[in-house]
Protein backbone atom coordinates (compact mmCIF):
# COMPACT_ATOMS: atom_id res chain seq x y z
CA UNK A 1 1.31 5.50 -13.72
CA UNK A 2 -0.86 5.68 -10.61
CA UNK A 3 -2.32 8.74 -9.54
CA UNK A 4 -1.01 10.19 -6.08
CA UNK A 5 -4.97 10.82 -5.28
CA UNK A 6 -5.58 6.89 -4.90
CA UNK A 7 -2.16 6.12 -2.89
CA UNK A 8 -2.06 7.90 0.10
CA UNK A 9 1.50 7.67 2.16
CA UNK A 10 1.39 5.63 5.53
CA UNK A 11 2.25 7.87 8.23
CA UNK A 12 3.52 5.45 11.77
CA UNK A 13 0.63 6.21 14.32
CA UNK A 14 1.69 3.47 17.11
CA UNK A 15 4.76 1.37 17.87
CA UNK A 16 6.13 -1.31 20.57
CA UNK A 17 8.48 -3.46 21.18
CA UNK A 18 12.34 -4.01 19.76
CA UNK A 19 14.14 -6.03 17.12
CA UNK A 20 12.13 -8.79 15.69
CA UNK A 21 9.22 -8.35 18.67
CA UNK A 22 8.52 -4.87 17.15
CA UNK A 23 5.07 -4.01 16.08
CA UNK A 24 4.07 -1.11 14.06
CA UNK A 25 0.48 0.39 13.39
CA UNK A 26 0.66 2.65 9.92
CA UNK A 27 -2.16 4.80 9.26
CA UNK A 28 -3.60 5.10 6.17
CA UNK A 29 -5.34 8.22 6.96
CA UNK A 30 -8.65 7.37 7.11
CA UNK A 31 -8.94 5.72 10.46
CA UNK A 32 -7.59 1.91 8.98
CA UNK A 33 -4.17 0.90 9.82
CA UNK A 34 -1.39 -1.59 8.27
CA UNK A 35 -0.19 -3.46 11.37
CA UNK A 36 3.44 -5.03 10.42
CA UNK A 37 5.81 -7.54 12.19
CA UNK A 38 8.97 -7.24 12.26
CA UNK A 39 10.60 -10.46 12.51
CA UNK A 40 8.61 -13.18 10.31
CA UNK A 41 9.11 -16.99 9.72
CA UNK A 42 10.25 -16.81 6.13
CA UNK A 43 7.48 -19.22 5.86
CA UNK A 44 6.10 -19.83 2.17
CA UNK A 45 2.35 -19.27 2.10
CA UNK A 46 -0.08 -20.08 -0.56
CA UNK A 47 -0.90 -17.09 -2.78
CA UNK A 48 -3.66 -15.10 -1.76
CA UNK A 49 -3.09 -15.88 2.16
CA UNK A 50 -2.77 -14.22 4.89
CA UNK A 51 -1.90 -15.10 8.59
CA UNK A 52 -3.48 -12.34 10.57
CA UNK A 53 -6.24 -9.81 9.97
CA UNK A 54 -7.74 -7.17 12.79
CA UNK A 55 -11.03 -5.64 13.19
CA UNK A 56 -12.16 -2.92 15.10
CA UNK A 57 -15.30 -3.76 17.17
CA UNK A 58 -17.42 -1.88 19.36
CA UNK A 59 -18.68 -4.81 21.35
CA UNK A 60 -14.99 -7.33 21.16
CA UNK A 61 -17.39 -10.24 22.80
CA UNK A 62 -19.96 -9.90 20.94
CA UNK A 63 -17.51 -10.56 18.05
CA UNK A 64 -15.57 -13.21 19.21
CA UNK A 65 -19.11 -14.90 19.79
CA UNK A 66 -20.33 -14.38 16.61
CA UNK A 67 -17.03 -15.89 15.04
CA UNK A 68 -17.24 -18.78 17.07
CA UNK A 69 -21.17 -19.33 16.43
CA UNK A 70 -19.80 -19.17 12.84
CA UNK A 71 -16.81 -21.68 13.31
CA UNK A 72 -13.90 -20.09 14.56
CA UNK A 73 -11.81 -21.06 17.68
CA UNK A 74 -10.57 -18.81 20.13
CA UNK A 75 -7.26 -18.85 20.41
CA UNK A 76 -6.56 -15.61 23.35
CA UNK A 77 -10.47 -14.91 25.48
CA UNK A 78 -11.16 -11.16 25.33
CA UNK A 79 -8.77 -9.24 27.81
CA UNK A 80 -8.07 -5.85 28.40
CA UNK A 81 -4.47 -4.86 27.59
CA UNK A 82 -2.05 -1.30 26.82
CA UNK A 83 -0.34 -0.79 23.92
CA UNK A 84 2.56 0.22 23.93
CA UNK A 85 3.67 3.26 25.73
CA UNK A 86 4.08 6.35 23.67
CA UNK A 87 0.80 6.99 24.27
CA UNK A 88 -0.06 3.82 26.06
CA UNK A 89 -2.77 3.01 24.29
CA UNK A 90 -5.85 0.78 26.38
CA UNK A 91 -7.78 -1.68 24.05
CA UNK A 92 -9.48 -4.63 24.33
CA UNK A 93 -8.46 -7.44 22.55
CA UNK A 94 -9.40 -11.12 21.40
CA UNK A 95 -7.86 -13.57 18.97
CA UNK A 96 -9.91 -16.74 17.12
CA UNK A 97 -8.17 -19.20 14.44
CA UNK A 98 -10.61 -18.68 11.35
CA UNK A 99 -11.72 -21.80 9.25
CA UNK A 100 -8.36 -21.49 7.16
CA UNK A 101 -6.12 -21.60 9.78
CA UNK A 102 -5.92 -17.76 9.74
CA UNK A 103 -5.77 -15.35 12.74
CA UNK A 104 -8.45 -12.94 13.40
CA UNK A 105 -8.10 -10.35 15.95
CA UNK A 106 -11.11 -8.36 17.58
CA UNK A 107 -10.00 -5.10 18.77
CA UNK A 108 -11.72 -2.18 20.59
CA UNK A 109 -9.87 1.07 21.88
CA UNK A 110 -11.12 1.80 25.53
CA UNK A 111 -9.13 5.08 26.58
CA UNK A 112 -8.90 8.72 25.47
CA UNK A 113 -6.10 7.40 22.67
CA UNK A 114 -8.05 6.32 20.16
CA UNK A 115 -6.96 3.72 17.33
């Protein structure tokens, strides 16, 4: 039996878009977040995968340099962007393909709503 003091519920913090485009951030309630897709491919993927993994960052292009310096491809340059829109949410935001094909997202929040 697990102990309720290791598993803490996910509470939705942030949410956008509809249907399959939807996009929820779950806090874990210690600042780290569960981002899940709705949609999917039904793709198979080799055990132990994953497709996409985010970071906060203080400095996003310092990171996205450091990833490339270390192999990685950028896939979307650091932009600014909004979140959603219950709270719009400012961040800014960069994408690189890692050396397994997986997606690594840099991501800094740059307004008064904080991620």
């Amino acid at each position: 039996m697990y102990s309720s003091t290791i598993f803490k519920e996910f509470v939705e913090r942030h949410g956008w878009g509809e249907g399959d485009s939807r996009i929820v951030l779950l806090d874990s309630g210690d600042g780290n977040y569960i981002e899940v897709f709705a949609g999917g491919t039904g793709e198979t993927r080799p055990e132990g995968s994953y497709f996409h993994v985010a970071f906060r960052s203080n400095n996003v292009d310092a990171a996205v340099e450091t990833a490339v310096a270390a192999g990685a491809v950028v896939t979307v340059d650091p932009k600014d962007v909004i979140l959603g829109s219950n709270p719009p949410t400012p961040v800014r935001i960069a994408f690189v393909k890692g050396l397994n094909g997986e997606i690594i997202e840099f991501f800094d929040s740059t307004g008064e709503n904080k991620l």
